[in-house]
C-alpha atoms as a PDB file:
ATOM      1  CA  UNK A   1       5.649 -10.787  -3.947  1.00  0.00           C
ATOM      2  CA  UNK A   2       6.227  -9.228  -7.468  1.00  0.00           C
ATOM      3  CA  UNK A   3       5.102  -5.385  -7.893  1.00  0.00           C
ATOM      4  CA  UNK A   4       4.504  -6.218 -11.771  1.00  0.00           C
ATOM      5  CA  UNK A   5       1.073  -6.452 -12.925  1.00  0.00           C
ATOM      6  CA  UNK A   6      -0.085 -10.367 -12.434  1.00  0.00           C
ATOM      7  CA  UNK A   7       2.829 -12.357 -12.363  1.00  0.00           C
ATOM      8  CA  UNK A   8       4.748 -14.703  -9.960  1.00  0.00           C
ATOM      9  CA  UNK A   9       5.926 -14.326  -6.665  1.00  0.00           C
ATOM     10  CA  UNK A  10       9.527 -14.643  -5.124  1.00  0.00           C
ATOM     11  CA  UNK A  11       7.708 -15.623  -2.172  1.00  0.00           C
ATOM     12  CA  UNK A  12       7.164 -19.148  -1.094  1.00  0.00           C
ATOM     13  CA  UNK A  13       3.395 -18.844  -1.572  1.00  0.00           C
ATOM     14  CA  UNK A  14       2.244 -21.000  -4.597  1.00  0.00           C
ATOM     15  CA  UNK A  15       1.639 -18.059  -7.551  1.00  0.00           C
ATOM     16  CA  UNK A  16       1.487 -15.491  -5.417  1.00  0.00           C
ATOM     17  CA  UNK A  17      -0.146 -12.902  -7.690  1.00  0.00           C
ATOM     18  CA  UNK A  18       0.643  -8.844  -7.971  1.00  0.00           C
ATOM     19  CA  UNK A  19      -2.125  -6.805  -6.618  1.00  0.00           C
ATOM     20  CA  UNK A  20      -1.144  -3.326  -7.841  1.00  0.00           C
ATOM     21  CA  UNK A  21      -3.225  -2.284 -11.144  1.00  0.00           C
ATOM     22  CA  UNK A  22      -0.548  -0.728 -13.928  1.00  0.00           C
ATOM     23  CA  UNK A  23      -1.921   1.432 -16.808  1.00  0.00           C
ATOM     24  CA  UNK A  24      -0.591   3.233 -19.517  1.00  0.00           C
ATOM     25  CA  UNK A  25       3.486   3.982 -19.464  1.00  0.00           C
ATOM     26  CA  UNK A  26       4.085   7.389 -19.620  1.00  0.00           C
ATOM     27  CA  UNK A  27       7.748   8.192 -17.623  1.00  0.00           C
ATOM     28  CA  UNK A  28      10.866   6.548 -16.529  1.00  0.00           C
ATOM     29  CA  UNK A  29      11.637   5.535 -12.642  1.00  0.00           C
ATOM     30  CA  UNK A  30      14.599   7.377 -11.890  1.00  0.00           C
ATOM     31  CA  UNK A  31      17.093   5.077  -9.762  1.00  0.00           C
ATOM     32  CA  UNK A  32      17.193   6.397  -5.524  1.00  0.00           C
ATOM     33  CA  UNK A  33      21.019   6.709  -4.494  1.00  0.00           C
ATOM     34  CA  UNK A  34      22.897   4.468  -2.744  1.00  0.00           C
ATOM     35  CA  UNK A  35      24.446   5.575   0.542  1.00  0.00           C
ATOM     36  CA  UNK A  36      28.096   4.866   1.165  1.00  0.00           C
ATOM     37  CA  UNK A  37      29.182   2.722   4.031  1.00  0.00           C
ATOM     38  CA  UNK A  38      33.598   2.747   5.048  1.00  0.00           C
ATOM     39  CA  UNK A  39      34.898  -0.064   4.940  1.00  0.00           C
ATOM     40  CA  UNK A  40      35.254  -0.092   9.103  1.00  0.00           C
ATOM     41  CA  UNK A  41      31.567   0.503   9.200  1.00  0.00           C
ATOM     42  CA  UNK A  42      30.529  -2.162   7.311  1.00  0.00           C
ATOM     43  CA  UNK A  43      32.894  -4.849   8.903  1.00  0.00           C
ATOM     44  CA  UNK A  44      31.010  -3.741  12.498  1.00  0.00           C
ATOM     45  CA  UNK A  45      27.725  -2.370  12.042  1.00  0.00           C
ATOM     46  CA  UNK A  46      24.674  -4.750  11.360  1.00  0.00           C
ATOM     47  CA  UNK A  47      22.205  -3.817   8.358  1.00  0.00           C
ATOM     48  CA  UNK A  48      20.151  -1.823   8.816  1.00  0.00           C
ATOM     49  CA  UNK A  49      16.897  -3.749   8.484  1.00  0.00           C
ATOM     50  CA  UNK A  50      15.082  -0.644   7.084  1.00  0.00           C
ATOM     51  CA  UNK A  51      15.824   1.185   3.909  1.00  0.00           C
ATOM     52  CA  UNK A  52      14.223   4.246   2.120  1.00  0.00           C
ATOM     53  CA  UNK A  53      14.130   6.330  -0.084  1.00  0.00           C
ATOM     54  CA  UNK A  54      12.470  10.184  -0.666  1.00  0.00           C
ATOM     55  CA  UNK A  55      11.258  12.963  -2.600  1.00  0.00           C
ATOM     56  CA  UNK A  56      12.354  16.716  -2.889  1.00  0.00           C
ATOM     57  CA  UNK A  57       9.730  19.958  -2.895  1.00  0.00           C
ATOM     58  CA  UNK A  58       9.911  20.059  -6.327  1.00  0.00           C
ATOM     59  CA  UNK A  59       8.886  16.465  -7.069  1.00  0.00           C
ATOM     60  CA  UNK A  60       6.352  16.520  -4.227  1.00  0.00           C
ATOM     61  CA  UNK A  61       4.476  19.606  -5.928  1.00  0.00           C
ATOM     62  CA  UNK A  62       4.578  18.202  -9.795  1.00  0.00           C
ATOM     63  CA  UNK A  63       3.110  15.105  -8.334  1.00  0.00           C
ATOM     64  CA  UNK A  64       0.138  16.872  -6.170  1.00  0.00           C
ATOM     65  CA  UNK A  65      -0.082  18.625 -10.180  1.00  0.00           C
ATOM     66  CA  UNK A  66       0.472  15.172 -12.185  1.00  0.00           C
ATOM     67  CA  UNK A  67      -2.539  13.688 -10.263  1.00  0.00           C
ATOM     68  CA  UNK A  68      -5.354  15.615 -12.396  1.00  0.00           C
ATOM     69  CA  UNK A  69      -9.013  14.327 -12.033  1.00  0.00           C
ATOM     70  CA  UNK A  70      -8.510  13.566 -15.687  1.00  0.00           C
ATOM     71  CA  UNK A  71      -5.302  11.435 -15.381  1.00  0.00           C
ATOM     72  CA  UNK A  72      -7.469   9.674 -12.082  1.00  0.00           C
ATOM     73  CA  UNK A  73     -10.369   9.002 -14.542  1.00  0.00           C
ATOM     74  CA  UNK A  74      -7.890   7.732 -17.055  1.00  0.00           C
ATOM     75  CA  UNK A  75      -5.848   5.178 -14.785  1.00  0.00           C
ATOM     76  CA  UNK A  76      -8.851   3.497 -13.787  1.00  0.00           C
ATOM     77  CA  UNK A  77     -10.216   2.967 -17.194  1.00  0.00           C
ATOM     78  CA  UNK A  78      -6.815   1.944 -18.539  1.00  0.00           C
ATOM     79  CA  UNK A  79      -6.762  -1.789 -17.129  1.00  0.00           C
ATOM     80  CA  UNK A  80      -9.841  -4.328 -16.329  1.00  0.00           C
ATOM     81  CA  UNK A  81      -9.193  -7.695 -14.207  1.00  0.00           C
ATOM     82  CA  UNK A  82     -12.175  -8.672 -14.831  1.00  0.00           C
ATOM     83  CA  UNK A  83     -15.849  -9.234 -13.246  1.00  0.00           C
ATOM     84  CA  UNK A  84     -15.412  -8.450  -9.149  1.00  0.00           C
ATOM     85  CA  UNK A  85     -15.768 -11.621  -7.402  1.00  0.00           C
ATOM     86  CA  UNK A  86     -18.345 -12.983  -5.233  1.00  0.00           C
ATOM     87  CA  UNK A  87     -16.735 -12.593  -1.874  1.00  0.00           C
ATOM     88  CA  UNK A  88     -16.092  -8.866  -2.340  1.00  0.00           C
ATOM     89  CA  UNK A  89     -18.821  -6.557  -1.776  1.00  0.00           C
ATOM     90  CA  UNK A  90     -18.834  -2.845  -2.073  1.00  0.00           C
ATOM     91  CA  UNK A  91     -18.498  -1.181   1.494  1.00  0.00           C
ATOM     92  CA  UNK A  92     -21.546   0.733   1.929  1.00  0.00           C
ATOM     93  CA  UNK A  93     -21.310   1.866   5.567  1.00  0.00           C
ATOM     94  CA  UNK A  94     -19.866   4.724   7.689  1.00  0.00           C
ATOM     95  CA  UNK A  95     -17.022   6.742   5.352  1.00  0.00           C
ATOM     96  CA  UNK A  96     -13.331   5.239   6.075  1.00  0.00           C
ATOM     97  CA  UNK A  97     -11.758   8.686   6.219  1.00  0.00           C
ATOM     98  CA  UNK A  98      -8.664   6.751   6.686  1.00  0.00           C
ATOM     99  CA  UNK A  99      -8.820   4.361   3.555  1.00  0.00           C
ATOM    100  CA  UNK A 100      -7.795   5.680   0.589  1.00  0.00           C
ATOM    101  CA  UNK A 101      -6.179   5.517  -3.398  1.00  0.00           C
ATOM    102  CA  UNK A 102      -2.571   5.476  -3.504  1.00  0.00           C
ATOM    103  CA  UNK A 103      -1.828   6.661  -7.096  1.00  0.00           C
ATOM    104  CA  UNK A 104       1.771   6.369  -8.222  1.00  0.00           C
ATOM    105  CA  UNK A 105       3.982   6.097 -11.087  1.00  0.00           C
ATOM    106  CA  UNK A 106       5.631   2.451 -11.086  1.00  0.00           C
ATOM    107  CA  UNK A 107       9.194   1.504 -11.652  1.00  0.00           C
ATOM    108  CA  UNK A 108       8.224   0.817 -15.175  1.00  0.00           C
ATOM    109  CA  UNK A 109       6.723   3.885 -16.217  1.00  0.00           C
ATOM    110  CA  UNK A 110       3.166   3.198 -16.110  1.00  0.00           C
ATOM    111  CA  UNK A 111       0.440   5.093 -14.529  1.00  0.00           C
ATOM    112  CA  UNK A 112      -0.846   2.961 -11.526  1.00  0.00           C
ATOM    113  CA  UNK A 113      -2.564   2.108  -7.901  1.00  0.00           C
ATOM    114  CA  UNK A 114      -2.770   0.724  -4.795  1.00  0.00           C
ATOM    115  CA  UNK A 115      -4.650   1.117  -1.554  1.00  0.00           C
ATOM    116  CA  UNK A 116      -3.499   2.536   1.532  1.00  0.00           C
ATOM    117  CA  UNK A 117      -4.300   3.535   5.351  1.00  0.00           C
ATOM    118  CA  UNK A 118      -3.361   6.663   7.206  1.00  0.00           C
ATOM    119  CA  UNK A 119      -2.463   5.337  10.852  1.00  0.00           C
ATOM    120  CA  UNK A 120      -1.961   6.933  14.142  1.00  0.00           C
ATOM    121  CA  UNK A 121       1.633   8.016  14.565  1.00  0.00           C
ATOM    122  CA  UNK A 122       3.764  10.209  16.341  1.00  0.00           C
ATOM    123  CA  UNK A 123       4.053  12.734  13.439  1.00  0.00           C
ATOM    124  CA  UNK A 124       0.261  12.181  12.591  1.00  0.00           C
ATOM    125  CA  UNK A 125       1.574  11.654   8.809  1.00  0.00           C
ATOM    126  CA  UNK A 126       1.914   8.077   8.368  1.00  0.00           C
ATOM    127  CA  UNK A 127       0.471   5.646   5.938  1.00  0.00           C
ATOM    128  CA  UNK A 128       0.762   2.175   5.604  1.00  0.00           C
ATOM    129  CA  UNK A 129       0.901   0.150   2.627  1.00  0.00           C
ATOM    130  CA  UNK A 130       2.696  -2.826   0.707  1.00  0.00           C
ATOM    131  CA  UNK A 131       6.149  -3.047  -0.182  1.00  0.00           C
ATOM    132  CA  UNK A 132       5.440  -3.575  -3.824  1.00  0.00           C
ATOM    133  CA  UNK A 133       3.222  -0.342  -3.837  1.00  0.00           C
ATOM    134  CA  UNK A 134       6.329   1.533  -3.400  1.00  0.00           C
ATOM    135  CA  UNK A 135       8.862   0.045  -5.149  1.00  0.00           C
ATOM    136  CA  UNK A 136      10.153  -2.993  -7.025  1.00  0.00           C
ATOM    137  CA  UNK A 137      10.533  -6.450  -5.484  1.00  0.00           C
ATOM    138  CA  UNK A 138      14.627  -7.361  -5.032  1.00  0.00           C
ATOM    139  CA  UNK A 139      15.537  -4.609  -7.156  1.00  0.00           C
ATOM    140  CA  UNK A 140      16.354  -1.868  -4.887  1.00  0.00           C
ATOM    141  CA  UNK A 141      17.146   0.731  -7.206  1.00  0.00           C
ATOM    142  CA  UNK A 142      13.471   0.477  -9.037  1.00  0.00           C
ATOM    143  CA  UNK A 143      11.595   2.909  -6.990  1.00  0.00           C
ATOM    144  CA  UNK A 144       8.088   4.542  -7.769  1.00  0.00           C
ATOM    145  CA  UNK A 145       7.668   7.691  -7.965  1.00  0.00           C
ATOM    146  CA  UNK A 146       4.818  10.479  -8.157  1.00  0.00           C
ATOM    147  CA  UNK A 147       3.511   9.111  -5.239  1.00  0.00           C
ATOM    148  CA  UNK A 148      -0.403  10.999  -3.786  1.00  0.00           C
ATOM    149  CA  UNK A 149      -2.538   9.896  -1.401  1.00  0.00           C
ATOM    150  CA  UNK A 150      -6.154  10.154  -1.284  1.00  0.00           C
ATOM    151  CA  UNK A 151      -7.903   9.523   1.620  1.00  0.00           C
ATOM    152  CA  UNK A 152     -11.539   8.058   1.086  1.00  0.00           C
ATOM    153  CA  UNK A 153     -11.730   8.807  -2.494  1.00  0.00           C
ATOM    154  CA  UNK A 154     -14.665   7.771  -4.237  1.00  0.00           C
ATOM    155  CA  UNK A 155     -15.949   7.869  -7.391  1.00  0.00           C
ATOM    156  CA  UNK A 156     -13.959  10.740  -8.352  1.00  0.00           C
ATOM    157  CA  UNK A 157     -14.318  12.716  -5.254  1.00  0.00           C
ATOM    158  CA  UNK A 158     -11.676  14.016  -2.629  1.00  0.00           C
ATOM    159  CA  UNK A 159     -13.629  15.154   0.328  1.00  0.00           C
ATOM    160  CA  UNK A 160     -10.172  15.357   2.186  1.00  0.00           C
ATOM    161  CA  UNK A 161      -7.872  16.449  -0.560  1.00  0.00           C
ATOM    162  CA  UNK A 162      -4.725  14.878  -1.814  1.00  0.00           C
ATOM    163  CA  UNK A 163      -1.760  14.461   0.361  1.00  0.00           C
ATOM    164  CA  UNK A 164       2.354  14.169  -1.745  1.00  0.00           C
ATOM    165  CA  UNK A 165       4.326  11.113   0.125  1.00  0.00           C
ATOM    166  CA  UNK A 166       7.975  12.786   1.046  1.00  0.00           C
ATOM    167  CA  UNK A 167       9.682   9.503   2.254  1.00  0.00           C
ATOM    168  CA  UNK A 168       8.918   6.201   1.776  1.00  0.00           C
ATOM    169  CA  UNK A 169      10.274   3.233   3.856  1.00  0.00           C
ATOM    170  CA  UNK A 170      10.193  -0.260   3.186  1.00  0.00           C
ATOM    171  CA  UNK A 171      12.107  -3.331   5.629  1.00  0.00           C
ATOM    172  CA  UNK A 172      15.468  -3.861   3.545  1.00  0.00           C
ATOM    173  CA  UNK A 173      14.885  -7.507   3.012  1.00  0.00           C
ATOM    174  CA  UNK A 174      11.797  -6.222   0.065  1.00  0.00           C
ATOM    175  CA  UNK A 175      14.253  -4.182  -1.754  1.00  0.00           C
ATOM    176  CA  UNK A 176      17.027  -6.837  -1.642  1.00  0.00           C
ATOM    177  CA  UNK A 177      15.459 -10.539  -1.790  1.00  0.00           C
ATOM    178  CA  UNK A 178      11.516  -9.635  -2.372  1.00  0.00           C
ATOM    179  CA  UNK A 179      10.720 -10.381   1.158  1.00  0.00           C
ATOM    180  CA  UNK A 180       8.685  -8.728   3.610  1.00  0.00           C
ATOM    181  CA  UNK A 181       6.052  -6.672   1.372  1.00  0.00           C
ATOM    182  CA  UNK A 182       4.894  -3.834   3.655  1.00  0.00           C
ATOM    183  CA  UNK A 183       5.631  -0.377   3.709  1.00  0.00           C
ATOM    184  CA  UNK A 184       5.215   3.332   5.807  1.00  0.00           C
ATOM    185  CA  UNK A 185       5.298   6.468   3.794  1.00  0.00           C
ATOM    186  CA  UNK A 186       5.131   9.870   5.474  1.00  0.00           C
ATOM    187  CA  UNK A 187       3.159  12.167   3.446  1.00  0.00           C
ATOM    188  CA  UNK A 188       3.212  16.011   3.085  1.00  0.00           C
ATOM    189  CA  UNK A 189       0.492  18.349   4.854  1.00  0.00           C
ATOM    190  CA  UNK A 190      -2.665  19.603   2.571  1.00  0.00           C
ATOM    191  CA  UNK A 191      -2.486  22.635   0.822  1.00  0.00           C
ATOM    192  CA  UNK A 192      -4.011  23.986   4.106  1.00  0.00           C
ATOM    193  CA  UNK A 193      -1.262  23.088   6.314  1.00  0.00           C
ATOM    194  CA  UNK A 194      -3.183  20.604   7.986  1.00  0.00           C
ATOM    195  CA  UNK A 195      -1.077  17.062   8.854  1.00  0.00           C
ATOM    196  CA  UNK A 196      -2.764  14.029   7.887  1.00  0.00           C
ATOM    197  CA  UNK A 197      -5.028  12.198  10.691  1.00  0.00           C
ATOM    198  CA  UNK A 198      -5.855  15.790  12.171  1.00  0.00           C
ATOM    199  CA  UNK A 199      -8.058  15.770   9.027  1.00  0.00           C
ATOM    200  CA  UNK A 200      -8.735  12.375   8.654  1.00  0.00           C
ATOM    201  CA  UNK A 201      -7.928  10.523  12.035  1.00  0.00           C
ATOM    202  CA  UNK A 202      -5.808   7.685  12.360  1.00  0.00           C
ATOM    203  CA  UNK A 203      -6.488   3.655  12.184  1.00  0.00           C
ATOM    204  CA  UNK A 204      -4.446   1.745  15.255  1.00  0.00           C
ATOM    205  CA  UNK A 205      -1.705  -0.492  14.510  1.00  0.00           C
ATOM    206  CA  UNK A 206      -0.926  -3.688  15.995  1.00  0.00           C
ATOM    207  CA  UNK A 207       2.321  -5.910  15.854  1.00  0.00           C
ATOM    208  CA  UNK A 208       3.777  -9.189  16.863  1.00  0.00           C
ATOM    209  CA  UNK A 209      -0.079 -10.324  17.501  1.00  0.00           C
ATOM    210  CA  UNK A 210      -1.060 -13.473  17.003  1.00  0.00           C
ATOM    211  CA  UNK A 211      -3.093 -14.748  13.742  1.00  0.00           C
ATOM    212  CA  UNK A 212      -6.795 -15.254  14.052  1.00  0.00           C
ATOM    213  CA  UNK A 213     -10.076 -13.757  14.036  1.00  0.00           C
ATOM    214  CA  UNK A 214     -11.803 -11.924  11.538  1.00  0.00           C
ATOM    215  CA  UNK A 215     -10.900  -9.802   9.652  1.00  0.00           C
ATOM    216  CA  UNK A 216     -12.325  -6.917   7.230  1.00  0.00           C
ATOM    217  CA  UNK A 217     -10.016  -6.366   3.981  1.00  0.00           C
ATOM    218  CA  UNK A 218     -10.753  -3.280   2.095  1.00  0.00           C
ATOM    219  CA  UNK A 219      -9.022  -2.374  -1.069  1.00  0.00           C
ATOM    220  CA  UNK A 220      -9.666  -0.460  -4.271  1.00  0.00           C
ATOM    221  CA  UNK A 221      -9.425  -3.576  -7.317  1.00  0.00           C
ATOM    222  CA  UNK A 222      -9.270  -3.025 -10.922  1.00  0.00           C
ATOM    223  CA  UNK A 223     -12.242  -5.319 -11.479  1.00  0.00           C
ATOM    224  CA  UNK A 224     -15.658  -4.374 -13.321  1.00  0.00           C
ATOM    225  CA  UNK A 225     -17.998  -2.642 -12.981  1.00  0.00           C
ATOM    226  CA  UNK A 226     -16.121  -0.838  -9.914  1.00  0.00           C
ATOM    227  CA  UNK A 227     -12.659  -0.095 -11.462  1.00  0.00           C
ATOM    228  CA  UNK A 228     -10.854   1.197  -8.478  1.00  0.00           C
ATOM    229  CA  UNK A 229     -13.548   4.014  -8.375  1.00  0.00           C
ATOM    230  CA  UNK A 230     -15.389   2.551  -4.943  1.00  0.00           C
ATOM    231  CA  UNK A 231     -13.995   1.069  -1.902  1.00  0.00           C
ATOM    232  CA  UNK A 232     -14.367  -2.827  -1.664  1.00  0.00           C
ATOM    233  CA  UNK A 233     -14.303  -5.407   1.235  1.00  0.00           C
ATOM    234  CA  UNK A 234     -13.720  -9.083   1.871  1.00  0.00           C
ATOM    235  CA  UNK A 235     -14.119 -10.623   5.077  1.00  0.00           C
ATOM    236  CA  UNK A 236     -12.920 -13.986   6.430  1.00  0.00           C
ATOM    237  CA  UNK A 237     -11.465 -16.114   9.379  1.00  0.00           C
ATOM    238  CA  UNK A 238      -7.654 -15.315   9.356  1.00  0.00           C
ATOM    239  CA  UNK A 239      -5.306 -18.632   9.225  1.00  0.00           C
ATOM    240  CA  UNK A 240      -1.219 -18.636   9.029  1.00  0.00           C
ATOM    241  CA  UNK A 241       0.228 -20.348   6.150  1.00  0.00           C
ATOM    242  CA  UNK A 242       3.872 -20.254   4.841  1.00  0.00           C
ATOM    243  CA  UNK A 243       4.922 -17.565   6.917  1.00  0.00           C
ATOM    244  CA  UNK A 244       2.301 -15.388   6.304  1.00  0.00           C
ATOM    245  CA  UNK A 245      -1.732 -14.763   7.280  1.00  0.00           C
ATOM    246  CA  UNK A 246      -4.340 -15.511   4.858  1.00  0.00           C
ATOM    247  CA  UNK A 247      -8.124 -15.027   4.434  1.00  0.00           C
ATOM    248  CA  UNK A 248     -10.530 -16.339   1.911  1.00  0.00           C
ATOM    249  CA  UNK A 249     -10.536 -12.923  -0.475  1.00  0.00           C
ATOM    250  CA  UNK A 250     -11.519 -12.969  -4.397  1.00  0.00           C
ATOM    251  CA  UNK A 251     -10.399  -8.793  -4.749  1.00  0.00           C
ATOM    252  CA  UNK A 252      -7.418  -8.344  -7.415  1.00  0.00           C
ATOM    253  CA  UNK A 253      -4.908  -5.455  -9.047  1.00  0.00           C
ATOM    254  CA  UNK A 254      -5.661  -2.371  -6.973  1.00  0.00           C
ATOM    255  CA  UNK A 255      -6.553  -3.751  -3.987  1.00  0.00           C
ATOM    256  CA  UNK A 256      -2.541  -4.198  -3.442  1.00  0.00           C
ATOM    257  CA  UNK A 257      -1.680  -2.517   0.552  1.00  0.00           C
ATOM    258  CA  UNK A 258      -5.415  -2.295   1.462  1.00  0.00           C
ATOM    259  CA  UNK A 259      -5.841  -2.431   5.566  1.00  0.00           C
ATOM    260  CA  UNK A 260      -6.964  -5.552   6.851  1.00  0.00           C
ATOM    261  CA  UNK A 261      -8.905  -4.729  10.163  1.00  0.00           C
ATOM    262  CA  UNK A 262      -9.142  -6.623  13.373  1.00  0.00           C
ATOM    263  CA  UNK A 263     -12.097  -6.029  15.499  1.00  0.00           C
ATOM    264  CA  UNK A 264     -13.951  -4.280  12.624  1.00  0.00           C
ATOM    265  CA  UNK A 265     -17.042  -2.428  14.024  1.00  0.00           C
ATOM    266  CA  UNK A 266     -19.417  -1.820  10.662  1.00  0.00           C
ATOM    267  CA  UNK A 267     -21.997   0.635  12.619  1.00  0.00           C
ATOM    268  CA  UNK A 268     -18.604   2.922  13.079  1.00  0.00           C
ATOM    269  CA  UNK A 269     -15.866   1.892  10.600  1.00  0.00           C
ATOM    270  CA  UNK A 270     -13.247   1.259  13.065  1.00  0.00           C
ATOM    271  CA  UNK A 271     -10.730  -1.496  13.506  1.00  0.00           C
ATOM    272  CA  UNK A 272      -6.845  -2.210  14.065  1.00  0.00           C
ATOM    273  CA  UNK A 273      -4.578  -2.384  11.577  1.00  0.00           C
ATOM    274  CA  UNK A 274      -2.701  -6.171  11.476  1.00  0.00           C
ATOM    275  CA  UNK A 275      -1.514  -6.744   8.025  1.00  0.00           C
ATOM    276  CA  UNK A 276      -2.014  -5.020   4.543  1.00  0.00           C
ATOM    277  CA  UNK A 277      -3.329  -6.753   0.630  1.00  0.00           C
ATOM    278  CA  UNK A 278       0.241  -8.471  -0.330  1.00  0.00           C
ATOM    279  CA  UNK A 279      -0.499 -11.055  -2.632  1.00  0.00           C
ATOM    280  CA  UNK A 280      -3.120 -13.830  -4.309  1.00  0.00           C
ATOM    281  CA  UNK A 281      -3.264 -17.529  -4.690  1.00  0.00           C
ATOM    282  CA  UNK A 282      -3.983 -17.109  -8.514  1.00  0.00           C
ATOM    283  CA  UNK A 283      -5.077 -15.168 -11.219  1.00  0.00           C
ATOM    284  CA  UNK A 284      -8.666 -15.777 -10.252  1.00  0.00           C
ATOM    285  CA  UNK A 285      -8.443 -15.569  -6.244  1.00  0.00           C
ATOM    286  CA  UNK A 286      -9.633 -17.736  -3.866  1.00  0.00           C
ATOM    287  CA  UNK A 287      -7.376 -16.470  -0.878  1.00  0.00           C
ATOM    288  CA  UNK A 288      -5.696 -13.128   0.024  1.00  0.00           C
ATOM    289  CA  UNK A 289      -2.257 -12.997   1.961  1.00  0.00           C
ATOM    290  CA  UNK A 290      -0.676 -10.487   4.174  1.00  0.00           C
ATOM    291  CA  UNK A 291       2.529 -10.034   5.886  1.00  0.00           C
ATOM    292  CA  UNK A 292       2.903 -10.867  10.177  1.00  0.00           C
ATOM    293  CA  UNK A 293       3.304  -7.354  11.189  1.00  0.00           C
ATOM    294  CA  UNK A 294       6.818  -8.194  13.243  1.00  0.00           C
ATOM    295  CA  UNK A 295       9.643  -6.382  14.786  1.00  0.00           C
ATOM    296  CA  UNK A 296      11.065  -5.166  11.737  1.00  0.00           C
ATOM    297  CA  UNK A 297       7.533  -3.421  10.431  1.00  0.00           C
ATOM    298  CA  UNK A 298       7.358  -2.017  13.947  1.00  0.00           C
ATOM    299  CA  UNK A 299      10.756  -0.423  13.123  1.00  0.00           C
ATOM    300  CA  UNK A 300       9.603   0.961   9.769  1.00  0.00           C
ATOM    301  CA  UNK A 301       6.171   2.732  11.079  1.00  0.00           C
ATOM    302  CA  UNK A 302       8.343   4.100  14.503  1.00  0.00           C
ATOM    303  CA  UNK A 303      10.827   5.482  12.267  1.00  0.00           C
ATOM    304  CA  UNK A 304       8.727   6.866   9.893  1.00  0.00           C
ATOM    305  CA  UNK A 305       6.467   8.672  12.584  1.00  0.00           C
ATOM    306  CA  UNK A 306      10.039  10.542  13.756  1.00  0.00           C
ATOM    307  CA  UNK A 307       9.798  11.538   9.714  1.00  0.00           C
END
């Protein structure tokens, strides 16, 4: 899956496509360090299958300031995939306090977004999201930066405020080989103190589960006359293919780490998290694919709820 705005995958999925919606390029990525490893170390100890990367107090707070209403407005205006398809449907029920914009400065400078979930967790400050939402694809020093949440933003509002991710964690295989494209991020408490899901609750995760069912996708896509400003949803009968789960799903650039649901009520607005918005069959969609959340996700999101 390639984080760059519509182009080919490294995946074995034919032309993959990029979800994640890139606007204007205003800064430069700066690279995360390396950690060093002996010699001894590196002869005994296995990979680690996780890596990740973080942000100091400093960056947290000039991204919480970066993140004007203005710059929001802006983003969303700056790109436009087109008409939104016929299989995606604006979500019109109950609120999903735990769905939100993930706003973020990409690896290449540009102004950007994905979508995101805030899950139950030990720490109550996880989020789940795609790999290429965070960083880029086999590259592992191209990381984004600048990173907020907002949960259940629509049309310029914030009912729940804005939350700064402080680490971001991604299985090693996406930063090395482009494999793999899901990722945690522990976020920051409001400007109230307040952790995450005690404001906004927290979606349930499943793993190792096996593929089928329905499933609800939600996401925030660049397409018109929405453009990332309302929350979206596709739903479809779940199938494996290639290593991976797919649904029949027409929702584009933005949409990129949006929850797919299992056992999605619509009088409530609750489900179970089993995959995220990874990748499309082409540049017009006809099918949506996420990652089989395995042993190694389940790793990432445990580790990231000690964060």
């Amino acid at each position: 899956m390639s984080d760059s705005p519509l182009t080919g995958s490294r995946r074995p999925v034919r032309r993959a496509m990029a979800l994640a919606a890139a606007g204007t390029a205003l800064a430069l990525a700066v690279p995360a360090p390396a950690t060093a490893v002996s010699g001894a170390d590196r002869a005994s100890a296995a990979p680690d299958p996780v890596s990740s990367f973080g942000f100091t107090a400093q960056e947290r707070k000039d991204a919480l300031a970066y993140w004007t209403p203005a710059r929001i407005k802006a983003v969303g205006k700056s790109v436009d995939l087109g008409p939104t398809g016929p299989k995606t449907k604006t979500w019109t029920g109950p609120q999903l306090k735990t769905v939100g914009r993930l706003f973020m400065v990409n690896a290449g400078g540009a102004d950007t977004w994905c979508t995101a979930t805030a899950v139950q967790s030990a720490n109550r400050s996880v989020v789940m999201t795609a790999g290429h939402c965070v960083r880029r694809s086999a590259s592992p020093v191209n990381t984004n930066m600048s990173m907020v949440f907002v949960p259940a933003y629509s049309k310029g509002r914030q009912p729940y405020g804005a939350f700064a991710v402080r680490t971001v964690l991604t299985p090693r295989t996406f930063g090395e080989e482009g494999t793999n494209d899901v990722a945690a991020m522990v976020v920051d408490a409001d400007r109230s103190g307040r952790r995450l899901t005690d404001v906004v609750g927290g979606t349930p995760i499943a793993f190792n589960r096996a593929v089928g069912g329905k499933i609800s996708s939600f996401g925030y896509p660049a397409t018109h006359p929405q453009l990332g400003e309302e929350l979206l949803r596709c739903v479809g009968t779940e199938k494996k293919e290639n290593g991976r789960q797919v649904i029949p799903c027409d929702m584009t650039g933005g949409s990129s780490g949006g929850p797919w649901l299992a056992g999605f009520d619509e009088a409530t607005g609750k489900g179970t998290l089993v995959s995220v918005n990874s990748a499309l069959d082409a540049f017009r969609p006809t099918k949506m694919y996420g990652e089989i959340l395995g042993a190694t996700a389940k790793t990432m999101y445990e580790r990231a709820g000690r964060g």
